[in-house]
Protein backbone atom coordinates (compact mmCIF):
# COMPACT_ATOMS: atom_id res chain seq x y z
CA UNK A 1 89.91 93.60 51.82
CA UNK A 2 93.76 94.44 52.40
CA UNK A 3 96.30 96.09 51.23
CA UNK A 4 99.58 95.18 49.87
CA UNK A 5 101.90 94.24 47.05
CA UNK A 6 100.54 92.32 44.51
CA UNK A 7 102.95 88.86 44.19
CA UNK A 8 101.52 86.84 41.90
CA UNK A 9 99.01 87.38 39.08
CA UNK A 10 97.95 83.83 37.16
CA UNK A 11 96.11 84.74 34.45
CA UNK A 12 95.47 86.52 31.09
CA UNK A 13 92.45 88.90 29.94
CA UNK A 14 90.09 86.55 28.55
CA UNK A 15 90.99 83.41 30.08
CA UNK A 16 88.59 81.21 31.69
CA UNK A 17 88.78 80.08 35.33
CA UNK A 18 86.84 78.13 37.66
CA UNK A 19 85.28 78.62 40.86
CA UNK A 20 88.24 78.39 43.42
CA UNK A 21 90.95 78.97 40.98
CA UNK A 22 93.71 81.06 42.55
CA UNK A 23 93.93 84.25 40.18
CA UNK A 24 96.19 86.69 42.63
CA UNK A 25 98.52 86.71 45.46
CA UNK A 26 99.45 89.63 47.56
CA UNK A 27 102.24 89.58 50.02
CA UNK A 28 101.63 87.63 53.08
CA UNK A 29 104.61 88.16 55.23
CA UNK A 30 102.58 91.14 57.12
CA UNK A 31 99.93 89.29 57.83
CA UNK A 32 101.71 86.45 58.90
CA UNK A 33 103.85 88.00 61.20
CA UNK A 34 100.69 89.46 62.40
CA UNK A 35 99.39 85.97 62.46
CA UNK A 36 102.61 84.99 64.71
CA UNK A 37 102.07 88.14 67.17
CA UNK A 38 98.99 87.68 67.79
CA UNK A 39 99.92 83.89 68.07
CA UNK A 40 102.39 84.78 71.32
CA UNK A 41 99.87 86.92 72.86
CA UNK A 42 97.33 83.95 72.88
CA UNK A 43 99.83 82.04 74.62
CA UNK A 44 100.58 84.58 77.08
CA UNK A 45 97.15 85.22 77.84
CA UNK A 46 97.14 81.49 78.80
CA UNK A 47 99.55 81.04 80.89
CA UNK A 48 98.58 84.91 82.93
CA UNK A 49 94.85 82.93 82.90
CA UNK A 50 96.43 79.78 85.23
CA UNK A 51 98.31 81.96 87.18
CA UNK A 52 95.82 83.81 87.99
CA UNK A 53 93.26 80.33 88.21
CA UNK A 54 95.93 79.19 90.65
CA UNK A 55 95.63 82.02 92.42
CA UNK A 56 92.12 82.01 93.01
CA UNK A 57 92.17 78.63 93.72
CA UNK A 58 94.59 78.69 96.22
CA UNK A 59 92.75 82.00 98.02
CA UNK A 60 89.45 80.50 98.56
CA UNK A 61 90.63 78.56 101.22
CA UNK A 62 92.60 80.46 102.54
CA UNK A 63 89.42 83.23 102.88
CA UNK A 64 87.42 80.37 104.18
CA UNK A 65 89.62 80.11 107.35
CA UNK A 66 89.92 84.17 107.40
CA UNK A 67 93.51 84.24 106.44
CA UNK A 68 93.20 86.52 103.83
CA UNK A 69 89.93 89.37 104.02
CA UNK A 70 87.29 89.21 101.40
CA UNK A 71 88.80 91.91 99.50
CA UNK A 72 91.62 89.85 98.45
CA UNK A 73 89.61 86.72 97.52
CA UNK A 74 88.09 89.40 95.08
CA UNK A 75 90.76 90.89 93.96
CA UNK A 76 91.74 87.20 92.97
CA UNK A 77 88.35 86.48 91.94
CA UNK A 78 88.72 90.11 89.55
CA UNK A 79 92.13 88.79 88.19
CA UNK A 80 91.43 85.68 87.28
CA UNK A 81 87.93 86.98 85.36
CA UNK A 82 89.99 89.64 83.63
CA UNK A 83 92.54 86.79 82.68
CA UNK A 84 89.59 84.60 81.36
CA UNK A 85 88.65 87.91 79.11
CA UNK A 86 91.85 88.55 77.94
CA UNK A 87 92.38 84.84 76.58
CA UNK A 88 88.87 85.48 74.73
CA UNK A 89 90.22 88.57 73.53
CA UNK A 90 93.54 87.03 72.13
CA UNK A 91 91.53 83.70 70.59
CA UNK A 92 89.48 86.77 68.50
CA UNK A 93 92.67 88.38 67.46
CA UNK A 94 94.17 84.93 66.27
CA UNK A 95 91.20 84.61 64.39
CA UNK A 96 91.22 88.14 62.96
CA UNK A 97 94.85 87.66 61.65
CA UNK A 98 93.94 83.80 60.72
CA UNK A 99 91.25 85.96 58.21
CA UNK A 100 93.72 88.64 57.22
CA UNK A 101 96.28 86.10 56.15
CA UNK A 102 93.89 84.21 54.07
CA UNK A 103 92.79 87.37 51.82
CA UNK A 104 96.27 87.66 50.44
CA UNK A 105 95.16 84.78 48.42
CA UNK A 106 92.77 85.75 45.47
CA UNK A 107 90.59 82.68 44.05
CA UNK A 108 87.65 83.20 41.44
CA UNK A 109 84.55 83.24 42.87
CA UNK A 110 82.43 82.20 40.07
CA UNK A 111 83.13 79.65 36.99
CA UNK A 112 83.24 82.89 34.31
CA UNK A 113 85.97 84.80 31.69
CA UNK A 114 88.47 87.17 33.25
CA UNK A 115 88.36 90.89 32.55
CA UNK A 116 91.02 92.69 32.29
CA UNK A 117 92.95 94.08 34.76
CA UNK A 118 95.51 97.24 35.02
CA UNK A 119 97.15 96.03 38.68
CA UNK A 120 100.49 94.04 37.51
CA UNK A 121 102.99 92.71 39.48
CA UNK A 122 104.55 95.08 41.98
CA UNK A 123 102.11 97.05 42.56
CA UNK A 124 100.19 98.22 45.89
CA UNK A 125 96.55 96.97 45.61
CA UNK A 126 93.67 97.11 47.58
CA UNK A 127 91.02 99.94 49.56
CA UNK A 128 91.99 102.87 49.28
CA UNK A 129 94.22 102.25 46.59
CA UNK A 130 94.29 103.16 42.67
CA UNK A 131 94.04 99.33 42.43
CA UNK A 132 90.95 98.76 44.48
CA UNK A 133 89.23 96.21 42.09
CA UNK A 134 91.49 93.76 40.92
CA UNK A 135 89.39 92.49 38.13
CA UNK A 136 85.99 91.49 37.44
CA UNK A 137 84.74 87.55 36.13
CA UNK A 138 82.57 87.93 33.69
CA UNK A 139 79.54 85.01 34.13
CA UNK A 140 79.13 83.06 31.04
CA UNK A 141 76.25 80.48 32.22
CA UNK A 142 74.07 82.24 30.94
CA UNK A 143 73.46 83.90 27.53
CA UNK A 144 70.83 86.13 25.88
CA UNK A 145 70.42 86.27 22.20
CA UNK A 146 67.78 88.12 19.79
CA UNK A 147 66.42 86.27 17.26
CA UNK A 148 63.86 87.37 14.30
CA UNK A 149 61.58 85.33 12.50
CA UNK A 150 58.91 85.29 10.35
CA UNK A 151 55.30 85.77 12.80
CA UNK A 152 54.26 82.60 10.63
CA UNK A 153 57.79 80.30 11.13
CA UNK A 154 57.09 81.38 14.92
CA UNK A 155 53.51 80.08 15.19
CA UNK A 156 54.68 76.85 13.30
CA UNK A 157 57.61 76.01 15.54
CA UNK A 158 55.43 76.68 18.57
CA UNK A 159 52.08 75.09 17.22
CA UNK A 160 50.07 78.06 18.10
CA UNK A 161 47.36 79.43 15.82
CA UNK A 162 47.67 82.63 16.48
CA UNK A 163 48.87 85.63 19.58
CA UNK A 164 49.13 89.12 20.09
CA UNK A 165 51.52 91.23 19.74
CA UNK A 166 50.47 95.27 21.07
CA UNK A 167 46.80 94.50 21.38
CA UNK A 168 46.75 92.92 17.82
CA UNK A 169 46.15 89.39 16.99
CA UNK A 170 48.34 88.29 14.75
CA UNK A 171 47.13 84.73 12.81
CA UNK A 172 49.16 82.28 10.74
């Protein structure tokens, strides 16, 4: 879901992994300062939202008494709104780069066998990129095998007399 360098790669074609297993890294220092950034705007959105609380607060009365007109009380009243917004706005962007941060780590979704892979080390990865799939886990809790036997060992394993097969009936 991002792009960057690829850090870390811990695994080998074939290997088995578990659900939750760690099997890249790509680098985080991006995203973290992004992380940080949008960290400091949260916080300044805070501390513009009780300023402009205090504000409000503090022009109520003051309209009550008609010391300031209602136009200014909504002007406050606008500010302080806008401030809520913004703080909303900045939680959401925390989040966002919270999210970001956490796809430079890679685990295995699925217990399975690893596929190979072409991306090593070094290189850029993700949309958009050469190196837009990473690998693929191969599911192995499940498997399908063809077996043929004798129509007769068949109905004696299964204790059947007889069943068709293409409209025929086929007997022991």
């Amino acid at each position: 879901r991002i792009n960057g360098f690829l850090t870390a790669k811990r695994f080998s074609n074939g290997m088995p992994v578990k659900r939750g297993d760690v099997i890249f890294r790509i680098d985080s220092r991006k995203q973290s300062a992004d992380l940080l950034s949008a960290t400091a705007n949260l916080e300044s959105a805070k501390a513009n939202a009780v300023e402009a609380k205090n504000n409000y607060s503090r022009a109520i009365p003051l309209a009550e008494i008609d010391a300031i007109s209602q136009a200014q009380l909504d002007q406050y009243t606008a500010e302080y709104n806008a401030a809520v917004a913004r703080v909303k706005s900045a939680e959401q962007s925390v989040k966002n780069a919270r999210l970001e941060l956490d796809y430079t780590t890679i685990c295995a979704s699925i217990d399975g066998i690893i596929s190979s892979s072409e991306a090593f080390v070094g290189d850029y990865v993700g949309p958009g990129t050469k190196f837009a799939t990473l690998t693929r886990i191969e599911n192995i809790d499940t498997l399908c095998a063809e077996v043929a036997i004798p129509v007769a060992q068949y109905l004696n394993i299964t204790g059947r007399k007889s069943f068709t097969y293409n409209n025929k009936e086929l007997l022991s």
